[in-house]
C-alpha atoms as a PDB file:
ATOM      1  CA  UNK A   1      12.215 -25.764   9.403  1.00  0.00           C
ATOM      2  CA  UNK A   2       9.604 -27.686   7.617  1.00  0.00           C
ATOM      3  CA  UNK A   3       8.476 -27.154   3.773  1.00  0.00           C
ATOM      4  CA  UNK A   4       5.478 -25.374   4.543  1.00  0.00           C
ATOM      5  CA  UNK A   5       7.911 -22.529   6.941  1.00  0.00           C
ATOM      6  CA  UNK A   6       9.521 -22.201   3.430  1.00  0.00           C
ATOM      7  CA  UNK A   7       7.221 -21.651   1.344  1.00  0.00           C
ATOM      8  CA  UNK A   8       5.595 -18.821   3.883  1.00  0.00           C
ATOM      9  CA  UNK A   9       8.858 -17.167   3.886  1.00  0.00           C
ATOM     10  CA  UNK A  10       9.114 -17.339   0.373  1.00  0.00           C
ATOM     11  CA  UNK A  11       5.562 -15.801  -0.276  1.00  0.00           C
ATOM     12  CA  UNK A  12       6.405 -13.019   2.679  1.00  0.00           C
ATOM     13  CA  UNK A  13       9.468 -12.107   0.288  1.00  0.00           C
ATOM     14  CA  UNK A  14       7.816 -12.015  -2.889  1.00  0.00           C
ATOM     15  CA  UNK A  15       4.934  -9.865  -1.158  1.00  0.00           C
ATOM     16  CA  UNK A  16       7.366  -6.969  -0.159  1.00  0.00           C
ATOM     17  CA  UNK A  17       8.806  -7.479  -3.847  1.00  0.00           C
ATOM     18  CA  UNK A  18       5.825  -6.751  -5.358  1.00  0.00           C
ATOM     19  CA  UNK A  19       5.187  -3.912  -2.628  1.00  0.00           C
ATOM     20  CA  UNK A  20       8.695  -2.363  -3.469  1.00  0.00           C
ATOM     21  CA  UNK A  21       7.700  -2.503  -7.456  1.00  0.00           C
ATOM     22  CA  UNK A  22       4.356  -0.607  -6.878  1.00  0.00           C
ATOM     23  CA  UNK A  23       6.271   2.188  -4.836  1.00  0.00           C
ATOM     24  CA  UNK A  24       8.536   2.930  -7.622  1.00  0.00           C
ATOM     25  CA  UNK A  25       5.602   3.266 -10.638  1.00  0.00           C
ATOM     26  CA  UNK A  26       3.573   5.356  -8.205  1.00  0.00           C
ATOM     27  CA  UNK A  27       7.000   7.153  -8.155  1.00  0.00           C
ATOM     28  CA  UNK A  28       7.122   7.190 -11.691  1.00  0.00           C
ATOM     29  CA  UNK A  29       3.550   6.744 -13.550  1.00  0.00           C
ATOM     30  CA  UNK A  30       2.049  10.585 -11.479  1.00  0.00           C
ATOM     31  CA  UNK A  31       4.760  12.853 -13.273  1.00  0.00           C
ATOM     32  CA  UNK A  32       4.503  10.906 -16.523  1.00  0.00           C
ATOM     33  CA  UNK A  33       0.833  10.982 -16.647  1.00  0.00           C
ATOM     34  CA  UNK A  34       0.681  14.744 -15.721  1.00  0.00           C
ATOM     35  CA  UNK A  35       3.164  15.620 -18.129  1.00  0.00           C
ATOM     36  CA  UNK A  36       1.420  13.733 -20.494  1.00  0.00           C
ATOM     37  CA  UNK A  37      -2.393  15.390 -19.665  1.00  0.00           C
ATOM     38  CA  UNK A  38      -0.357  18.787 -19.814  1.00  0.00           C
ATOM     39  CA  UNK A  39       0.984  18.318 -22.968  1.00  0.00           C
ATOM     40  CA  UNK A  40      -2.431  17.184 -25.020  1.00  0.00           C
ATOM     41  CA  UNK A  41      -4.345  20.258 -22.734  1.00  0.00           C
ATOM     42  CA  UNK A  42      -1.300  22.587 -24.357  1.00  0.00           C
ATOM     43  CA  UNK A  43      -1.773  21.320 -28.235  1.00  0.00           C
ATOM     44  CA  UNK A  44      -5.096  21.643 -27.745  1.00  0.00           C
ATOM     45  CA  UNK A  45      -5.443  25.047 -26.207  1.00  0.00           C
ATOM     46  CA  UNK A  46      -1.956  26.693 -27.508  1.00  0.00           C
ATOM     47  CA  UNK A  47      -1.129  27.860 -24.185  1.00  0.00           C
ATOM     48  CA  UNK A  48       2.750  26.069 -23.899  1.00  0.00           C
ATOM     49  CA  UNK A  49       4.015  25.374 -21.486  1.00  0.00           C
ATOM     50  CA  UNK A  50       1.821  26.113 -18.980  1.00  0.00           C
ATOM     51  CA  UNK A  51      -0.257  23.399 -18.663  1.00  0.00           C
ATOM     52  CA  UNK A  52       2.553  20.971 -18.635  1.00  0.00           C
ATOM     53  CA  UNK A  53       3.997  22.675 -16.394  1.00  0.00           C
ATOM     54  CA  UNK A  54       0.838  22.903 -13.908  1.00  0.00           C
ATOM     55  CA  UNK A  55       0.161  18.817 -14.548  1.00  0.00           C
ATOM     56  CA  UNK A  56       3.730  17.778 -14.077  1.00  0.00           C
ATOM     57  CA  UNK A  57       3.613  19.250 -11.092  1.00  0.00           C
ATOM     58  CA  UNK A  58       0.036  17.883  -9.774  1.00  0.00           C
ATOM     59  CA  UNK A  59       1.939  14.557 -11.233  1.00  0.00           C
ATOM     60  CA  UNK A  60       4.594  15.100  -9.117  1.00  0.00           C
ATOM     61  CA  UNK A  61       2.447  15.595  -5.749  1.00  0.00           C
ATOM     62  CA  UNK A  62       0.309  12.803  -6.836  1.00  0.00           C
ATOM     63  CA  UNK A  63       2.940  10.328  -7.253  1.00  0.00           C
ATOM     64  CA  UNK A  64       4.642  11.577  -3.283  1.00  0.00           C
ATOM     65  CA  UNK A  65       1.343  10.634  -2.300  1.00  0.00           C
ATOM     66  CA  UNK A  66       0.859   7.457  -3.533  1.00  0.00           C
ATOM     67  CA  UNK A  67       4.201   6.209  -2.512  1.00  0.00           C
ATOM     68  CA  UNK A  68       3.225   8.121   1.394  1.00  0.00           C
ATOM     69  CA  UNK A  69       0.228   6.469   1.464  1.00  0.00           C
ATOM     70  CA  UNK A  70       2.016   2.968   0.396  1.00  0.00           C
ATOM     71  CA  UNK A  71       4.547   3.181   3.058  1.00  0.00           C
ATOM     72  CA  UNK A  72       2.259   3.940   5.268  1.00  0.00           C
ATOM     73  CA  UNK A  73       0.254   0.765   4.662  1.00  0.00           C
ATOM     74  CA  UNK A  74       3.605  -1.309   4.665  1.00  0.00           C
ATOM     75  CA  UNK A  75       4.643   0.120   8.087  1.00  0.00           C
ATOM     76  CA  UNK A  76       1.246  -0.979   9.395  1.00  0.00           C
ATOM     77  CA  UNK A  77       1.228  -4.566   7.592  1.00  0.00           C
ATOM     78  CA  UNK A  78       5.157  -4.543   9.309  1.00  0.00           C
ATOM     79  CA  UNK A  79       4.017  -3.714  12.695  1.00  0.00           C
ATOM     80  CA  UNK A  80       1.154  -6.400  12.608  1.00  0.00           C
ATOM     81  CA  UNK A  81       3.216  -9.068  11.222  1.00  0.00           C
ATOM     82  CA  UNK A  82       5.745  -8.080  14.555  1.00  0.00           C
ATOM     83  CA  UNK A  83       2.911  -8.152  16.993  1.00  0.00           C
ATOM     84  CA  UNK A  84       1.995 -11.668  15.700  1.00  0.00           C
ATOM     85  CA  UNK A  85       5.222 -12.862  15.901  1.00  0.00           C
ATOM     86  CA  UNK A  86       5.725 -12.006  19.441  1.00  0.00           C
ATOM     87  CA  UNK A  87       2.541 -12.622  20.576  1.00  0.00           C
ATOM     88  CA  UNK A  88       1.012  -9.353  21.096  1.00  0.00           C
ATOM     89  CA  UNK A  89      -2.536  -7.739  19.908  1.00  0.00           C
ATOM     90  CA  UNK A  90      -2.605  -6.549  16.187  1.00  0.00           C
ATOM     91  CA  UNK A  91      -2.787  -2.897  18.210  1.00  0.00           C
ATOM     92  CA  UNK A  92      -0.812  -1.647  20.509  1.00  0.00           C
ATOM     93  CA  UNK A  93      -2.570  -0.838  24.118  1.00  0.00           C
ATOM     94  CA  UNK A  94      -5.994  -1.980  22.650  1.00  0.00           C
ATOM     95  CA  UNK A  95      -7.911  -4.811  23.283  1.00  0.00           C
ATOM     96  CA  UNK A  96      -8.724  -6.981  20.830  1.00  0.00           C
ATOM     97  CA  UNK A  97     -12.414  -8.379  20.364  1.00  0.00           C
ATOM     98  CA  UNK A  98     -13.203 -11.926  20.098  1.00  0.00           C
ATOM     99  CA  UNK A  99     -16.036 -12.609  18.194  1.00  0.00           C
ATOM    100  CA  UNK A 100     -15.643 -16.698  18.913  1.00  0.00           C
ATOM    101  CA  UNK A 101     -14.230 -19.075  21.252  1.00  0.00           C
ATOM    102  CA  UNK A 102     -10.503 -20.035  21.354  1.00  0.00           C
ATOM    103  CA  UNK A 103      -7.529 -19.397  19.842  1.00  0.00           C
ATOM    104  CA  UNK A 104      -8.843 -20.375  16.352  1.00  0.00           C
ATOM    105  CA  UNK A 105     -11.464 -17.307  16.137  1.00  0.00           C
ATOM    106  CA  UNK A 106      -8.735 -14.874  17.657  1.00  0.00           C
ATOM    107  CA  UNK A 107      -6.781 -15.758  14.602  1.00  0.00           C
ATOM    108  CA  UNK A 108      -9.648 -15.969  12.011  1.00  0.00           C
ATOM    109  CA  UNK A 109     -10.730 -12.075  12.678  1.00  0.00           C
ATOM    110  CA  UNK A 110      -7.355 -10.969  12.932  1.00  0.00           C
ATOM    111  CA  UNK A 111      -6.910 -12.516   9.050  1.00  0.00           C
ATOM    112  CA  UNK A 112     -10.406 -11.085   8.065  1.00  0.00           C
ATOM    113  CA  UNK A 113      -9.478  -7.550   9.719  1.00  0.00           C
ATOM    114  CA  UNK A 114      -5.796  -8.060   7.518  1.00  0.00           C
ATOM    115  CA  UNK A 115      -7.953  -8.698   4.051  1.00  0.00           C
ATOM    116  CA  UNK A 116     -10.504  -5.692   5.254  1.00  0.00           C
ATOM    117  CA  UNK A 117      -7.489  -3.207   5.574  1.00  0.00           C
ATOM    118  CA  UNK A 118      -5.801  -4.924   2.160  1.00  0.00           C
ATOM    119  CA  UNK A 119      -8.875  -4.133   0.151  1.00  0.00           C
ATOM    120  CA  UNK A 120      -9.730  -0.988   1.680  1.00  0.00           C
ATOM    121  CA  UNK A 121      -5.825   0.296   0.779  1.00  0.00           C
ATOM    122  CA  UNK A 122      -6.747  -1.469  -2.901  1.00  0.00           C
ATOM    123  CA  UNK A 123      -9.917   0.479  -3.318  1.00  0.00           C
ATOM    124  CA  UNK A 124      -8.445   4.098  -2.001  1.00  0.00           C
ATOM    125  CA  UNK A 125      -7.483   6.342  -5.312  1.00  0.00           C
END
C-alpha cells in the first residue's frame, strides 16, 4: 500500500466524519431554531404557547428532512464509490457517455458529474 493509498483512505474517512457531524446538527439545529422563532413570534404576539408549539414542530419536520435528504445523498456517493471500485458504470443498467477518448475522459466526467451532484446537494435548502 503506497503513501498516496493512505492518504486517500484517510481523506475517505474524514469525509464520512464530517458527513456523520452534519446529520446530527440537521438533527439538532431544525427543532432548536423553530423553538426559538416560536418563542420570539409568542413574546411578541402574547399568544403562548402556540406558536412554539407550531415552530417546534415545523423544526422538527425540517430537521427529518434534512437528515433524509443527507442520507440520501450519502447512499448515492456510497453506491458510486462501489461501482468504481468494481469496475462498473456510476449507474446501474445505464450507459455512460463519453465525451473524450480513453480511459482518462471516462474518469474526468465521472469526477465532474461527482462535483455537479456535490454542489447541487450544497446549494438545495
Amino acid at each position: 500500500m503506497s503513501f498516496k493509498d493512505i492518504l486517500k483512505q484517510q481523506q475517505s474517512g474524514m469525509e464520512a466524519l464530517a458527513t456523520t457531524g452534519v446529520i446530527g446538527l440537521h438533527l439538532v439545529s431544525g427543532p432548536l431554531v423553530g423553538f426559538a422563532i416560536g418563542y420570539g413570534l409568542d413574546y411578541w404576539l402574547d399568544t403562548s404557547p402556540w406558536c412554539k408549539l407550531f415552530f417546534l414542530l415545523l423544526g422538527i419536520a425540517a430537521g427529518f428532512l434534512n437528515v433524509y435528504r443527507d442520507t440520501q445523498h450519502l447512499l448515492k456517493k456510497m453506491a458510486a464509490e462501489d461501482a468504481r471500485r468494481k469496475g462498473l458504470s456510476p449507474t446501474s443498467g445505464m450507459p455512460t457517455r463519453q465525451t473524450g477518448t480513453g480511459a482518462g475522459a471516462t474518469q474526468g466526467t465521472r469526477e465532474t458529474n461527482d462535483r455537479a451532484d456535490a454542489e447541487k446537494h450544497d446549494a438545495q435548502p
